[in-house]
C-alpha atoms as a PDB file:
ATOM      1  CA  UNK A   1      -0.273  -1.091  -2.308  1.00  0.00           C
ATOM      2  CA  UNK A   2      -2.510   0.912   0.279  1.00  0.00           C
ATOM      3  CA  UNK A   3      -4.120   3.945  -0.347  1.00  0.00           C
ATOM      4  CA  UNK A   4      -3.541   5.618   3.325  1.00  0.00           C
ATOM      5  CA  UNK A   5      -6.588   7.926   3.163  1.00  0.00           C
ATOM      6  CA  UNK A   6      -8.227  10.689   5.923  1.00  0.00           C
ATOM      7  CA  UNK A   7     -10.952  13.259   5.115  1.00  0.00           C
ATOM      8  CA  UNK A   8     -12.486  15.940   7.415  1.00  0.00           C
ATOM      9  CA  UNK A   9     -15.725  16.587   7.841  1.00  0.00           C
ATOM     10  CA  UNK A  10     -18.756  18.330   9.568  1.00  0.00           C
ATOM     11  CA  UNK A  11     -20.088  15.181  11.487  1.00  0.00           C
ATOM     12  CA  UNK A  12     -19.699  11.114  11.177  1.00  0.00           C
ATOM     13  CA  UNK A  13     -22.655  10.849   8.722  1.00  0.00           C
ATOM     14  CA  UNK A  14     -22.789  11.611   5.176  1.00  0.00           C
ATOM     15  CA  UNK A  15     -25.946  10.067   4.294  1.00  0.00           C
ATOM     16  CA  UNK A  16     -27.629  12.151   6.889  1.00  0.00           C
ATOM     17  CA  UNK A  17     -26.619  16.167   5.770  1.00  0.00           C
ATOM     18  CA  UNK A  18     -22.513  15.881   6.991  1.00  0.00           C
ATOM     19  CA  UNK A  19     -20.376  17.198   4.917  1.00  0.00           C
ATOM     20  CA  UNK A  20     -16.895  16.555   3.258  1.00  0.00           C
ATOM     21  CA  UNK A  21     -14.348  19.253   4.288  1.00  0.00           C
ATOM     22  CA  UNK A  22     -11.070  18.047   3.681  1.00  0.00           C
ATOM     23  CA  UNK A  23      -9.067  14.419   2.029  1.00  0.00           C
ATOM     24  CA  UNK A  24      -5.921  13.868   1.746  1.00  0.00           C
ATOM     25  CA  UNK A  25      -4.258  10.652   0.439  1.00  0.00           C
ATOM     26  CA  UNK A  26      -0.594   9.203   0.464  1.00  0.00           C
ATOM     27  CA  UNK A  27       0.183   5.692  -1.048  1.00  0.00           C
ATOM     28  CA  UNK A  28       2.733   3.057   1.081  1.00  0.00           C
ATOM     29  CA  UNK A  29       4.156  -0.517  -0.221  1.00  0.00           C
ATOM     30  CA  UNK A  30       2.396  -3.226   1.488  1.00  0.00           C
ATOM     31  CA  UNK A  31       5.083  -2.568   4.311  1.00  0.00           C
ATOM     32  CA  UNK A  32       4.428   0.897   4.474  1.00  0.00           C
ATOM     33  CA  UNK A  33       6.790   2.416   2.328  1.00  0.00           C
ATOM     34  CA  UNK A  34       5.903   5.474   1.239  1.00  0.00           C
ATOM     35  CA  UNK A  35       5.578   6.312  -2.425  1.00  0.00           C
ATOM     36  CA  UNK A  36       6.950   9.885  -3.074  1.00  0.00           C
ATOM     37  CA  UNK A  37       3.677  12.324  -3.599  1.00  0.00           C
ATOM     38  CA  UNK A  38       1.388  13.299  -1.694  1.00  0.00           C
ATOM     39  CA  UNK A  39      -2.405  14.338  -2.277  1.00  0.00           C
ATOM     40  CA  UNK A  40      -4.546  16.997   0.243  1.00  0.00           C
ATOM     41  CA  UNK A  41      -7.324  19.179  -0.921  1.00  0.00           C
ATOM     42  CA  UNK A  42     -10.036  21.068   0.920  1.00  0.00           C
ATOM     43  CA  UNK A  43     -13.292  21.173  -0.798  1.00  0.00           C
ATOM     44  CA  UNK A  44     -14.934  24.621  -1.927  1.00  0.00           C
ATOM     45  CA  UNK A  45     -17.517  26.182  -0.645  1.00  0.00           C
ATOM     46  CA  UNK A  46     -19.263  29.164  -0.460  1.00  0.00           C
ATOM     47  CA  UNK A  47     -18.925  31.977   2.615  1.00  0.00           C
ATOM     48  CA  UNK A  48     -22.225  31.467   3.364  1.00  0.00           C
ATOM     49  CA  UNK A  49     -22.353  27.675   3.127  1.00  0.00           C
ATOM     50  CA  UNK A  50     -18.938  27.464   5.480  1.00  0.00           C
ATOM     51  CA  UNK A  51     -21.049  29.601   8.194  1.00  0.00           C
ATOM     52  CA  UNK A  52     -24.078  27.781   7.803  1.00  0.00           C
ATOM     53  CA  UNK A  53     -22.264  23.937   8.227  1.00  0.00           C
ATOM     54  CA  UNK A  54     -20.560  25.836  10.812  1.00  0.00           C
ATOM     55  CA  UNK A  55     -23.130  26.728  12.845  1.00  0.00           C
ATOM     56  CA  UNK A  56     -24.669  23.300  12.354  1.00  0.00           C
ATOM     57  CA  UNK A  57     -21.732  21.404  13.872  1.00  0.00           C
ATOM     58  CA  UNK A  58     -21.525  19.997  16.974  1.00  0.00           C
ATOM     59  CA  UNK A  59     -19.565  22.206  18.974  1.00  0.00           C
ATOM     60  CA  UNK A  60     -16.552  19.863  19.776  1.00  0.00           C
ATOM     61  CA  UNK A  61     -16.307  20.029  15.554  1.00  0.00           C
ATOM     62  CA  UNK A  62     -16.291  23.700  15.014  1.00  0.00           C
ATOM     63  CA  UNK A  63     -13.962  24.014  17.619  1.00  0.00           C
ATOM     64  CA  UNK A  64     -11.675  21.465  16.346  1.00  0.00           C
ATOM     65  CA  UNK A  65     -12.182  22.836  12.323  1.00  0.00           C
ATOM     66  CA  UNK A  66     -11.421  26.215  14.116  1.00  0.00           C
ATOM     67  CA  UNK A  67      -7.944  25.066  16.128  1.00  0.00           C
ATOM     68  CA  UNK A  68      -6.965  23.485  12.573  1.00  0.00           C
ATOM     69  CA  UNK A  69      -8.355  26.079   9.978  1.00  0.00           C
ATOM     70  CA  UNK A  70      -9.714  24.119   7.801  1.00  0.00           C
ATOM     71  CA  UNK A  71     -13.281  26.595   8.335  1.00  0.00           C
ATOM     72  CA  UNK A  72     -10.858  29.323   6.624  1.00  0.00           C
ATOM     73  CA  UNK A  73      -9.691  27.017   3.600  1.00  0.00           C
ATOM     74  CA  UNK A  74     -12.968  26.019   2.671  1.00  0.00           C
ATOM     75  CA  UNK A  75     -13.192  29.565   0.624  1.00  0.00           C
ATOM     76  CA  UNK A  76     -10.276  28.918  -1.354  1.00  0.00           C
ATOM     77  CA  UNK A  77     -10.808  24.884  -1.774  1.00  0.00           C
ATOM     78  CA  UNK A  78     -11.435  22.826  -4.857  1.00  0.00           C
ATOM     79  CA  UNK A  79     -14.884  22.177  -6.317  1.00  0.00           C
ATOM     80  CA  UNK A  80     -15.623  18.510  -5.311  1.00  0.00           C
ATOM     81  CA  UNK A  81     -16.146  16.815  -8.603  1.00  0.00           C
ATOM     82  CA  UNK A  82     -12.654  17.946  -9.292  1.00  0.00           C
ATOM     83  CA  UNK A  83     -11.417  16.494  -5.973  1.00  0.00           C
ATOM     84  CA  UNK A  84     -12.725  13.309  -7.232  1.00  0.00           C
ATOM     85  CA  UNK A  85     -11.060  13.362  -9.836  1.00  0.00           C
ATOM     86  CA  UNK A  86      -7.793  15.071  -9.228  1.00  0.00           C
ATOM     87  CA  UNK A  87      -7.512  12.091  -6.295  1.00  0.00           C
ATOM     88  CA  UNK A  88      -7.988   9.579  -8.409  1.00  0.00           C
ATOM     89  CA  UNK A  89      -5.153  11.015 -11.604  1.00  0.00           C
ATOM     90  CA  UNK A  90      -2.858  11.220  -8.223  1.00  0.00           C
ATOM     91  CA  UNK A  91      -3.646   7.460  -7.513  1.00  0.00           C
ATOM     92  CA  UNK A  92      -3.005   6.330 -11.405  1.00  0.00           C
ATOM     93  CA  UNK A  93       0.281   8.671 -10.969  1.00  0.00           C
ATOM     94  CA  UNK A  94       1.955   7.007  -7.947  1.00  0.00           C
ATOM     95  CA  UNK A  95       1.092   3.344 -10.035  1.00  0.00           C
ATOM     96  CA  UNK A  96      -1.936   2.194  -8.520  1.00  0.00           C
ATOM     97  CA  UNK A  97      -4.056  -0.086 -10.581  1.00  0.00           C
ATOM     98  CA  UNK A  98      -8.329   0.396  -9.925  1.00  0.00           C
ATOM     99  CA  UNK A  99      -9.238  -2.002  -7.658  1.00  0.00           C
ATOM    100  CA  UNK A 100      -6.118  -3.291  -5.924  1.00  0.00           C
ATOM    101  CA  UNK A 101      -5.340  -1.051  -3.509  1.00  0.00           C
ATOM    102  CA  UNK A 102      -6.857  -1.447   0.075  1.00  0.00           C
ATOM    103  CA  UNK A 103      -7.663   1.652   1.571  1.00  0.00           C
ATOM    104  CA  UNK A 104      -5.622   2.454   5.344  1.00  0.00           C
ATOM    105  CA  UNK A 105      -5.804   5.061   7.837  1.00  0.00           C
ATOM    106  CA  UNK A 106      -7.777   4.942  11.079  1.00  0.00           C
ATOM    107  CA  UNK A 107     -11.510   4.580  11.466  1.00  0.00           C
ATOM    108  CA  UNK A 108     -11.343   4.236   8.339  1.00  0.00           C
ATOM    109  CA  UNK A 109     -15.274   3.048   7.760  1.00  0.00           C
ATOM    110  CA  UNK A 110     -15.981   6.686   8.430  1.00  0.00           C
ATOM    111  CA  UNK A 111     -13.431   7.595   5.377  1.00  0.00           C
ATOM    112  CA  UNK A 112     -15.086   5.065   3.024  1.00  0.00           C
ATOM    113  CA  UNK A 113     -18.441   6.245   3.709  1.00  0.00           C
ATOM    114  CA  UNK A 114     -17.563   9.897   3.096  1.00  0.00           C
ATOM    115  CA  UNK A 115     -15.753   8.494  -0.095  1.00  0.00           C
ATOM    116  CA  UNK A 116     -18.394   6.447  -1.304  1.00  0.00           C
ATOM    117  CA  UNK A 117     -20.754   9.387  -0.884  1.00  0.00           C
ATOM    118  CA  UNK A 118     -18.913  12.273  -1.642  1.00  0.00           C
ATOM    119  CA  UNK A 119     -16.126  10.889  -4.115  1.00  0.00           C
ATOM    120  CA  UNK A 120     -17.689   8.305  -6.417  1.00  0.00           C
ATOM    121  CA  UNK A 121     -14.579   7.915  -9.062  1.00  0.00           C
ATOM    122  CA  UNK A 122     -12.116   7.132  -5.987  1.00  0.00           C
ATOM    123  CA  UNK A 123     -14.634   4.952  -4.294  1.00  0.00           C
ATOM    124  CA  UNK A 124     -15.547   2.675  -7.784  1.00  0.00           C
ATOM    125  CA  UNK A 125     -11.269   2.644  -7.953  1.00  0.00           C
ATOM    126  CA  UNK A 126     -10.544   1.391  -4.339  1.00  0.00           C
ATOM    127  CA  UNK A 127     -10.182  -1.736  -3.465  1.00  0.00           C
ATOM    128  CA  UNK A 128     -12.843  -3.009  -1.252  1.00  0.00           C
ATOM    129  CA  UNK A 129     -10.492  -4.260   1.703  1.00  0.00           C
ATOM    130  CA  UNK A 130      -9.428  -1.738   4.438  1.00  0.00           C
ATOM    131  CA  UNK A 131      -6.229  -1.603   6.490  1.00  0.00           C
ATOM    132  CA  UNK A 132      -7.707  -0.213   9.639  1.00  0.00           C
ATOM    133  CA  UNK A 133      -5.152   1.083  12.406  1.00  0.00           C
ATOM    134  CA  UNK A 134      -7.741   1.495  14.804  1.00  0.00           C
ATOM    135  CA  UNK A 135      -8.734  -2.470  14.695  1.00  0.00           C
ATOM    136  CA  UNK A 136      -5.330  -3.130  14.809  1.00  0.00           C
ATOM    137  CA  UNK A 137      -4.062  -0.804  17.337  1.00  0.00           C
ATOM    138  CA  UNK A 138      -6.764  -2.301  20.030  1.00  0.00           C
ATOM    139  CA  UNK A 139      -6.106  -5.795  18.872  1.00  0.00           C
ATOM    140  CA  UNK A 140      -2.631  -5.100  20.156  1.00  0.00           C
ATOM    141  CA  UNK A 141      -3.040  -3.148  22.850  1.00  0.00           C
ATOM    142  CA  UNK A 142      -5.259  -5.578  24.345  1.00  0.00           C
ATOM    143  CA  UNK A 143      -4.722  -8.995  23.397  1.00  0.00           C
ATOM    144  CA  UNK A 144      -0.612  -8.931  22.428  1.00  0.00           C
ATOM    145  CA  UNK A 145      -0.301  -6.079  24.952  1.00  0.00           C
ATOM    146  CA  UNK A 146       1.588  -3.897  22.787  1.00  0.00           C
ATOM    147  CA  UNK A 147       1.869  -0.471  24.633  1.00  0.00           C
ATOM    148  CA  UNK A 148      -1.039   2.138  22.469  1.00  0.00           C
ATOM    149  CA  UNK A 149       0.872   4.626  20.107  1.00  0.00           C
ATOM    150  CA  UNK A 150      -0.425   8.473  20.926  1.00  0.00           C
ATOM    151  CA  UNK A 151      -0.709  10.212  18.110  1.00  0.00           C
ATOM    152  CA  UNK A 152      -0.777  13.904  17.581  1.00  0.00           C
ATOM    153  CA  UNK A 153      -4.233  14.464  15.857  1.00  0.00           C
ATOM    154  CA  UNK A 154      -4.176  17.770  14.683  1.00  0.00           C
ATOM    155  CA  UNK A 155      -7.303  17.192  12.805  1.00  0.00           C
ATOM    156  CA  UNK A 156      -5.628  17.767   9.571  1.00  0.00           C
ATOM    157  CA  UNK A 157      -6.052  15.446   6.876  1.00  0.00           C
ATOM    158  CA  UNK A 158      -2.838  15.042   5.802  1.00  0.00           C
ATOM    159  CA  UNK A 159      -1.365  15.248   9.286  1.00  0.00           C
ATOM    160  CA  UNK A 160      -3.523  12.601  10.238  1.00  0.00           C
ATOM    161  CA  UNK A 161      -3.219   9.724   7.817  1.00  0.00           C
ATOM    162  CA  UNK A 162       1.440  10.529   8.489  1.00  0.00           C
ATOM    163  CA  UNK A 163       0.378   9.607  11.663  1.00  0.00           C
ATOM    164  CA  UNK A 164      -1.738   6.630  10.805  1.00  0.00           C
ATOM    165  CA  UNK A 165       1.327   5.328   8.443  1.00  0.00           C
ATOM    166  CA  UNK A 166       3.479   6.113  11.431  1.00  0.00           C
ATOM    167  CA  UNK A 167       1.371   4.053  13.636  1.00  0.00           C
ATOM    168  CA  UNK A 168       1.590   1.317  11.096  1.00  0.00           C
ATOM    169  CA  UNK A 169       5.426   1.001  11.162  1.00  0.00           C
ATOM    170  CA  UNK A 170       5.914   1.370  15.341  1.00  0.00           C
ATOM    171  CA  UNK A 171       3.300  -1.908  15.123  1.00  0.00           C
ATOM    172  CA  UNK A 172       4.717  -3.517  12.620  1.00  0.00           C
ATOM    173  CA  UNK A 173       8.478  -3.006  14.113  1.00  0.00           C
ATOM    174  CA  UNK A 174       6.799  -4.579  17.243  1.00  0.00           C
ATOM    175  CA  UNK A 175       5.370  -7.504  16.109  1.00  0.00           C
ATOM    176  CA  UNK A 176       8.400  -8.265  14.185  1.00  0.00           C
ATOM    177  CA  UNK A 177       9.937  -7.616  17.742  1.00  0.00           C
ATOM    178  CA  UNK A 178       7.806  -9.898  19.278  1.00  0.00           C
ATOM    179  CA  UNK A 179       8.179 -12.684  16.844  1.00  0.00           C
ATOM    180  CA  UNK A 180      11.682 -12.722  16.950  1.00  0.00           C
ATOM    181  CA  UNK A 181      11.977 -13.162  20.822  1.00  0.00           C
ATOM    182  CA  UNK A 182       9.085 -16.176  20.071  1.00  0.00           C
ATOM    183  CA  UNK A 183      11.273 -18.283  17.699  1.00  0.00           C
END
């Protein structure tokens, strides 16, 4: 199984002051099936807090947390202890074991840092291996010469990792393309 995951957040470092915003989760076969469910919750935080990590973000972040709303959620979020472990009950509920599911999505070594700082229960259950689509999508592009797959971004969490399982069937539909022109 793989744990498609995508958070949102106030910068690319959580060990130095960034901050989780957003994570949202679906689960796929190893062929990227999807398991009915999904998970998304934005984390809670305080008026003041939101307008303070606000005003701390790089301005290409606040405008894109602004375009998506996810500053305006943050009011109404979940505290993040109970993120952590609401995403992990969600995990045990669509049959994943601890410790065998790889985690997907894209850039994902941002996601597992966030996780492993911000969401201890779901990091100690992941697997250790990543599926990353943005290895494979530039392993393809530019060694089998598979044409790039534009994705929408929206910069919402759940949005995002659909389109990272999306990704992962056009590629996998091509190389089964390609192989079968090979034999």
């Amino acid at each position: 199984m793989i744990v498609w995951l995508d958070v949102e957040t106030t910068g690319l470092d959580p060990y130095n002051g960034d901050s989780l915003l957003q994570v949202a989760a679906i689960v796929t076969s190893d062929t990227f099936e999807e398991i009915e469910g999904e998970f998304c919750s934005t984390i809670q935080y305080s008026t003041e807090d939101t307008w303070s990590m606000r005003q701390n973000a790089d301005p290409y972040v606040q405008n894109m947390h602004d375009t998506s709303g996810v500053w305006l959620k943050l009011k109404d979020g979940t505290p993040l202890d109970e993120v952590d472990t609401l995403l992990v009950d969600f995990l045990k509920a669509q049959g994943v074991e601890a410790g065998t599911a790889r985690l997907g999505g894209n850039s994902i070594t941002l996601d597992r840092n966030f996780i492993n700082c911000y969401l201890p229960k779901t990091a100690e259950f992941l697997h250790y291996r990543s599926v990353d689509m943005t290895s494979v999508s530039f392993f393809l592009e530019n060694v089998v010469g598979i044409p790039h797959y534009e994705k929408n971004s929206t910069h919402d969490a759940l949005d995002d990792i659909r389109e990272s399982v999306a990704e992962a069937k056009i590629y996998s539909k091509a190389l089964k393309n390609l192989i079968g022109v090979m034999l």
